[in-house]
Protein backbone atom coordinates (compact mmCIF):
# COMPACT_ATOMS: atom_id res chain seq x y z
CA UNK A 1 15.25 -2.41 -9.14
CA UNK A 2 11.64 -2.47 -7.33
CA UNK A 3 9.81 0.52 -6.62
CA UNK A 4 6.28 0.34 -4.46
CA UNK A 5 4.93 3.11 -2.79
CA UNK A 6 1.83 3.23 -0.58
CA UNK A 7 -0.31 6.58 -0.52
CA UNK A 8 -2.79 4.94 2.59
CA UNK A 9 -3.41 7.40 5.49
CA UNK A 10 -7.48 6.32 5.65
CA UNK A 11 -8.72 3.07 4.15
CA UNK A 12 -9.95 2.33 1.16
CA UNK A 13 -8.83 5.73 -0.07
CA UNK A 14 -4.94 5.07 -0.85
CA UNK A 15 -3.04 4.94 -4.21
CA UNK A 16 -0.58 2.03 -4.91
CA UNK A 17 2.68 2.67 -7.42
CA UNK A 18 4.65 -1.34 -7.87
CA UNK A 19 7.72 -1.19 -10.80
CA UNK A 20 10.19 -3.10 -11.61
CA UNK A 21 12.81 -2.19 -13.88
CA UNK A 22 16.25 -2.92 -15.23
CA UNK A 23 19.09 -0.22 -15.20
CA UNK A 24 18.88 3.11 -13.99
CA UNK A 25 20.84 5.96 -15.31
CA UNK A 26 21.95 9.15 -14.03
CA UNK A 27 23.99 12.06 -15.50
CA UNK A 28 24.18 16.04 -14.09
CA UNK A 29 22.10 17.68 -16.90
CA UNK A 30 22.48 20.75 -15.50
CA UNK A 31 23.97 23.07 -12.66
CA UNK A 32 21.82 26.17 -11.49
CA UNK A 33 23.46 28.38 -8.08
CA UNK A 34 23.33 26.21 -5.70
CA UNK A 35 21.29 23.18 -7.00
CA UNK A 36 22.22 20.01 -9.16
CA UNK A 37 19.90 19.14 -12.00
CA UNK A 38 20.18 14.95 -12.25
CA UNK A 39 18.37 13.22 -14.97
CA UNK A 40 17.20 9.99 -14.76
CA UNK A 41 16.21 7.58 -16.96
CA UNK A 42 14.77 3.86 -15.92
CA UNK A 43 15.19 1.26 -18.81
CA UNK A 44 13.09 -1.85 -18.37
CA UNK A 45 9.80 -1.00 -16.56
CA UNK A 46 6.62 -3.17 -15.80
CA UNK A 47 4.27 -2.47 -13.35
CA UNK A 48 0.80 -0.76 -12.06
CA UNK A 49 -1.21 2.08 -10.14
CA UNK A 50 -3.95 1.38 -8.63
CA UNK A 51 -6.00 4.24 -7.24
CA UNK A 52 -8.96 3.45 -4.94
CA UNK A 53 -11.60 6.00 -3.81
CA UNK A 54 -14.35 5.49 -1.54
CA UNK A 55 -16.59 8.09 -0.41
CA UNK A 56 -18.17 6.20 2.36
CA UNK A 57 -22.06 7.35 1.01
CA UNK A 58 -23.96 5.57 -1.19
CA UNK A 59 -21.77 6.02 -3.89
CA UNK A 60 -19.96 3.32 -5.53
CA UNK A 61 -16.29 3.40 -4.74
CA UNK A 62 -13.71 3.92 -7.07
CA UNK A 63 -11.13 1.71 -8.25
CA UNK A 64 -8.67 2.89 -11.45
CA UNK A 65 -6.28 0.04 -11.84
CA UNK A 66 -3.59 1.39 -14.74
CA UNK A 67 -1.24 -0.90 -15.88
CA UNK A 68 2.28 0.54 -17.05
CA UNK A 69 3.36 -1.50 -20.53
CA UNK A 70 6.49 -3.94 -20.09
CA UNK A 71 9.81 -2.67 -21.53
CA UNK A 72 8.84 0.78 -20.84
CA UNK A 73 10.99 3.41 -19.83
CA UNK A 74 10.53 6.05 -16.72
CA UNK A 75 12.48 9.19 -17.39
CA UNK A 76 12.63 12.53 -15.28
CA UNK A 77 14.97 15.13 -12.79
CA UNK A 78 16.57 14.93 -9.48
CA UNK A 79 16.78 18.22 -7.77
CA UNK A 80 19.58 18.22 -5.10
CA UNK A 81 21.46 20.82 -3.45
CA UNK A 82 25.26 21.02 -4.68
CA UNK A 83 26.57 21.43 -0.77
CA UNK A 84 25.01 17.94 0.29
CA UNK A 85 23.36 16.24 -2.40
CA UNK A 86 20.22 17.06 -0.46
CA UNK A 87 17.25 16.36 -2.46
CA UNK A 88 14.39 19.01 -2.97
CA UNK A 89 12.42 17.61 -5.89
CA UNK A 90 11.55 14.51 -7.93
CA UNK A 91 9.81 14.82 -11.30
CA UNK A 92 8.88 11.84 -13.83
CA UNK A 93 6.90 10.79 -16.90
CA UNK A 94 5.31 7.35 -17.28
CA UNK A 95 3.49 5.91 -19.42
CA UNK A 96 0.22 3.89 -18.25
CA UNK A 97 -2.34 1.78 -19.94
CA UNK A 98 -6.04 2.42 -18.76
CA UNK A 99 -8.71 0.39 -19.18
CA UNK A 100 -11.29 1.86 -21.48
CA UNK A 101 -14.64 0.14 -20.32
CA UNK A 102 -13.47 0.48 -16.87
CA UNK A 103 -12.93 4.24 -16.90
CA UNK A 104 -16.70 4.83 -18.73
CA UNK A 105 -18.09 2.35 -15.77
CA UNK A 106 -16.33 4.05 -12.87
CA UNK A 107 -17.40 7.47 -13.66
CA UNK A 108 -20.89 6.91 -15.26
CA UNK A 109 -19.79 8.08 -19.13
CA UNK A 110 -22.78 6.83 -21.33
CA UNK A 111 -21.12 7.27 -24.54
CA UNK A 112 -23.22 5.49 -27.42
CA UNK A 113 -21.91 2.10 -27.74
CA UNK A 114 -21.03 2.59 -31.12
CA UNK A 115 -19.11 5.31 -30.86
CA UNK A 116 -17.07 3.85 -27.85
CA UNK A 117 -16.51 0.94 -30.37
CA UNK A 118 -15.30 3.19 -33.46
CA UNK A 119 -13.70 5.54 -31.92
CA UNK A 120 -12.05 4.61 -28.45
CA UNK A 121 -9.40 1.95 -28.02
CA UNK A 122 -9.72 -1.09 -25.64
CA UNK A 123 -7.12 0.35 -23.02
CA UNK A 124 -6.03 4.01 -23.64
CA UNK A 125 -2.87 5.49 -23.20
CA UNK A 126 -1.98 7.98 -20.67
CA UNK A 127 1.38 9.54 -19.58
CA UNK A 128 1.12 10.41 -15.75
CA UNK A 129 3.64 13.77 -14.97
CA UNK A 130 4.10 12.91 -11.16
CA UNK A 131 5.98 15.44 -9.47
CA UNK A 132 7.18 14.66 -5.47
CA UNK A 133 8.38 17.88 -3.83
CA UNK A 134 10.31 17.77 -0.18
CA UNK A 135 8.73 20.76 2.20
CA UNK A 136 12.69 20.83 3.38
CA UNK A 137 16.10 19.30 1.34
CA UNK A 138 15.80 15.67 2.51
CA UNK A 139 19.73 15.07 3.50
CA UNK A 140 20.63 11.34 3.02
CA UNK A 141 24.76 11.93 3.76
CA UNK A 142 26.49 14.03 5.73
CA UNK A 143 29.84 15.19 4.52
CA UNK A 144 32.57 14.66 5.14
CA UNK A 145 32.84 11.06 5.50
CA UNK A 146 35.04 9.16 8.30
CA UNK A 147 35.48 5.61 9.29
CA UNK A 148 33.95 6.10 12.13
CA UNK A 149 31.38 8.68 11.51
CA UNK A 150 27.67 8.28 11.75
CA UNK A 151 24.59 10.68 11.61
CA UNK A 152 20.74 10.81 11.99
CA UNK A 153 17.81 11.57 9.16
CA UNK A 154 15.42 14.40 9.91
CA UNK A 155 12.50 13.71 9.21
CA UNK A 156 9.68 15.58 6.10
CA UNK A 157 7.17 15.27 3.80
CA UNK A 158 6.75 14.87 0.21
CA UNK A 159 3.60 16.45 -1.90
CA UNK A 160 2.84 14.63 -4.74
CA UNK A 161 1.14 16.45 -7.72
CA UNK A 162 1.50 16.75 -11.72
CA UNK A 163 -1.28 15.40 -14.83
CA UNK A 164 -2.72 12.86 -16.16
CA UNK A 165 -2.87 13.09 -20.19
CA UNK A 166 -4.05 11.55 -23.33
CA UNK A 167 -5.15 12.48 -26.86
CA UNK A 168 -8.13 10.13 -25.62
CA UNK A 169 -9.04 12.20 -22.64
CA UNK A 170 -8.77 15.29 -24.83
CA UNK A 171 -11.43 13.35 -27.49
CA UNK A 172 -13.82 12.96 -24.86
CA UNK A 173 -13.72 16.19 -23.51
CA UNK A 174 -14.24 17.65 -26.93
CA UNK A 175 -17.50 14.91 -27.83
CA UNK A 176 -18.85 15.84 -24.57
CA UNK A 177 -18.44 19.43 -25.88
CA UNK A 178 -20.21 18.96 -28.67
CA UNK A 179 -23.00 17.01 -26.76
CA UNK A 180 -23.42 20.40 -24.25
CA UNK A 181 -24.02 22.37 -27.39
CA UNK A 182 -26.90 19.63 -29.10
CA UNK A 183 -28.53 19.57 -25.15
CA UNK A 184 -26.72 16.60 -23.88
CA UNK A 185 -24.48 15.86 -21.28
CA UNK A 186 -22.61 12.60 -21.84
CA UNK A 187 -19.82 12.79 -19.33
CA UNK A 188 -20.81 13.91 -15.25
CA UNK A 189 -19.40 16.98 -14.08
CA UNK A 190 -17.71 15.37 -11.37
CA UNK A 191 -15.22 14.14 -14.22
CA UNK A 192 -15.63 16.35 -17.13
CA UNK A 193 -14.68 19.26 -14.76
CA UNK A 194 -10.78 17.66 -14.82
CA UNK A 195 -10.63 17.21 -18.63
CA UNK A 196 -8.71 17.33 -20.90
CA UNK A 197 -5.61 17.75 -18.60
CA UNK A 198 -6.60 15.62 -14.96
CA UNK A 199 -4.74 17.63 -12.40
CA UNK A 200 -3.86 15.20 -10.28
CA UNK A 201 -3.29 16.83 -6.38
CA UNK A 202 -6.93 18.40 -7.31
CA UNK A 203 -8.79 15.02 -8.40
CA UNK A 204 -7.03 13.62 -5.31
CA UNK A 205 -8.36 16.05 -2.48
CA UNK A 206 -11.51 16.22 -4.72
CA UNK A 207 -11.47 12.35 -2.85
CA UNK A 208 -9.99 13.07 -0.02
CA UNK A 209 -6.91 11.15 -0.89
CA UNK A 210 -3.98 11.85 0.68
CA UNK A 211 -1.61 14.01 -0.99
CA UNK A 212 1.60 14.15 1.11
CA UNK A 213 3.44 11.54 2.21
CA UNK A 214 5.47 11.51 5.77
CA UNK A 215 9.29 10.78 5.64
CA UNK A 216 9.82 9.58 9.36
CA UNK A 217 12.58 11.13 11.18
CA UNK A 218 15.74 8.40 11.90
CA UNK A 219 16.78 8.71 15.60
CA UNK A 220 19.56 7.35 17.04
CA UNK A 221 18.77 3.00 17.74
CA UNK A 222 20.19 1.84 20.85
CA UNK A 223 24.02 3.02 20.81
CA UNK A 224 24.80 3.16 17.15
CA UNK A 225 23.38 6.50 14.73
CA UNK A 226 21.04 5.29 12.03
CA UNK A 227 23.90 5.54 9.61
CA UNK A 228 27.61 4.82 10.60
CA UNK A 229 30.52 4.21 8.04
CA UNK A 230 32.27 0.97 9.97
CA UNK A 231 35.13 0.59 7.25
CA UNK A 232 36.78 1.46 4.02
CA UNK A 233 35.46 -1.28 1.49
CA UNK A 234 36.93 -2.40 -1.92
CA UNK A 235 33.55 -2.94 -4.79
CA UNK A 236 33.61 -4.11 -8.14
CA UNK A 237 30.90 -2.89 -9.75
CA UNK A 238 30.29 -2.47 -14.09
CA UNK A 239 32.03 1.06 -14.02
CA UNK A 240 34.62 -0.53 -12.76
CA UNK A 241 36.66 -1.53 -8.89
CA UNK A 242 36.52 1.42 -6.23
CA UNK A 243 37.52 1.84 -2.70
CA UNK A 244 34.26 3.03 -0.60
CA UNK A 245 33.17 4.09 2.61
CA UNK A 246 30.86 1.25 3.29
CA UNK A 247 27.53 3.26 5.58
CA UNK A 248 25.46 0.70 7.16
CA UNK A 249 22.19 0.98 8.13
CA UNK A 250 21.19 0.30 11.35
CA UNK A 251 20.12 -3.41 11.84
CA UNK A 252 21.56 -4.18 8.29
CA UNK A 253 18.52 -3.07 6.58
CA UNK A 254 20.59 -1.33 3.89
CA UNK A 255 24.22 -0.81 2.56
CA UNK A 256 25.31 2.44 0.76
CA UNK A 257 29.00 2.27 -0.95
CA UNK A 258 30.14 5.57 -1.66
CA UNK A 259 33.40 5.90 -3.36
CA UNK A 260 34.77 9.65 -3.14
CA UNK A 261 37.00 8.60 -6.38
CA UNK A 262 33.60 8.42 -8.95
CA UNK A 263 31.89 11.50 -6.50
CA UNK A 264 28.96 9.08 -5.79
CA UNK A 265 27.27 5.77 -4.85
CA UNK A 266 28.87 3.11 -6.43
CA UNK A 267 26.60 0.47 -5.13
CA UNK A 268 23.31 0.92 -3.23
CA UNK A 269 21.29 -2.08 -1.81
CA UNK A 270 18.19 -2.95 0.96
CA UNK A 271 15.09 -2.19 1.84
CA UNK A 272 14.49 1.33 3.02
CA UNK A 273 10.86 1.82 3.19
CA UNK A 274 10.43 1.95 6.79
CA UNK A 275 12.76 5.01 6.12
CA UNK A 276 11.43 6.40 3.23
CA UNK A 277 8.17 5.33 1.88
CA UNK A 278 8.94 5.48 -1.67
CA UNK A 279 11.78 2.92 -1.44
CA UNK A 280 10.69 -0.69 -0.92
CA UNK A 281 13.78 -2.28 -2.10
CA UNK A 282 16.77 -0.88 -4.00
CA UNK A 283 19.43 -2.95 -5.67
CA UNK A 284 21.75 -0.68 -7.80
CA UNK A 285 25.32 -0.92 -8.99
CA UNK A 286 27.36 1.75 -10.97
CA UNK A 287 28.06 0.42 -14.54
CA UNK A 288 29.27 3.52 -15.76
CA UNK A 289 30.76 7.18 -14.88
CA UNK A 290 30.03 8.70 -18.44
């Protein structure tokens, strides 16, 4: 599976997300009123974020470039409402590798270089707690399904928020503590004000980086509806064979194979992100209903 996402509404101040991973799993972890609780976890991962700020003065610009460890694994919720698996939130915990020398550099830290040698590792740890949140339920399918059928997307936006946070980031903000109280300030206010917990929708419009992404609504192309169900289709997938209503998307783009037997997607592939920005390209397959 690849995921890239592109945070770029003015240039040179965007944030980049690319992953690749292996197998994705799902399961219903819990059921509140009206809303399905889906966990998620993503075996496999390797990638990067790169965040780039530039405040167009004579300030340096900013460029974070975290690296996320190979074989790691992405875990988090779906939030989707019961009716019409209409999603409302995303939440998710990854692990990234920062560079230490690159984050003292960017934001003017001037620990002692002895200290950054004893104490600090070459590349600290973070976990990022990224939350994306839909302003309406973002509706993907319309039940009931037809051969036949076909329907339109609205259109939305997703805010993105959560932390940054490290044992690391909580050292320095402690040292720099202790530096306040002997008369010295090791760490700038523009960056000790975020320790030890970096809220990340504040740092962001702190840089006037966009926060919210827009989800572009799906008209109707031409004479077909941006999703139509043209057949019944027969897929053999890990979990097993299933019949399915095969929904194309307009100008083959994308192929969804929902089988009504397992009560979701048993296959899922294309490239969506002209769709949905957080979806370059998607190949999954069911392997298993437990």
């Amino acid at each position: 599976m690849y995921f890239d996402m592109s945070m770029h509404e003015v240039e040179d101040r965007d944030i980049e997300i690319h992953l690749t991973a292996g197998n994705l799993l799902i399961k219903v972890a819990a059921v509140t009123g009206d809303t399905y609780d889906l966990s998620f976890e993503i075996s496999n991962v390797a990638g990067s974020l790169d965040l780039n700020i530039d405040p167009f003065t004579d300030k340096e610009p900013k460029v974070m470039a975290f690296e996320i460890p190979s074989d790691n694994t992405i875990t988090g919720n779906i939030f989707a409402k019961k009716d019409n698996i209409a999603f409302t939130k995303i939440d998710m915990k990854i692990d990234l590798n920062l560079d230490t020398q690159e984050l003292l550099d960017q934001f003017n830290i001037n620990l002692p270089k002895l200290l950054v040698k004893i104490l600090l590792p070459k590349k600290i740890p973070v976990t990022a707690n990224l939350i994306f949140e839909f302003d309406k339920p973002y509706q993907l399918i319309q039940f009931p399904l037809n051969v036949g059928s076909g329907w339109e997307i609205q259109g939305g936006n997703i805010s993105i928020d959560g932390t940054i946070e490290s044992v690391w980031l909580k050292a320095l903000n402690i040292i720099n503590n202790i530096a306040k109280l002997l008369g010295r300030e090791l760490i700038p206010e523009e960056f000790a004000k975020y320790l030890p917990v970096i809220d990340i929708s504040e740092f962001l419009s702190d840089h006037e980086v966009p926060t919210v992404i827009k989800i572009p609504k799906i008209n109707e192309f031409f004479r077909k509806k941006p999703f139509e169900i043209d057949n019944m289709a027969q897929v053999t997938v890990g979990a097993g064979t299933f019949n399915t209503y095969d929904i194309e998307l307009v100008q083959g783009v994308g192929e969804l194979y929902y089988s009504p037997d397992a009560e979701m997607f048993a296959k899922i592939s294309g490239n969506f992100h002209d769709f949905n920005p957080l979806i370059t390209n998607m190949q999954l397959e069911l392997i298993s209903r437990k």
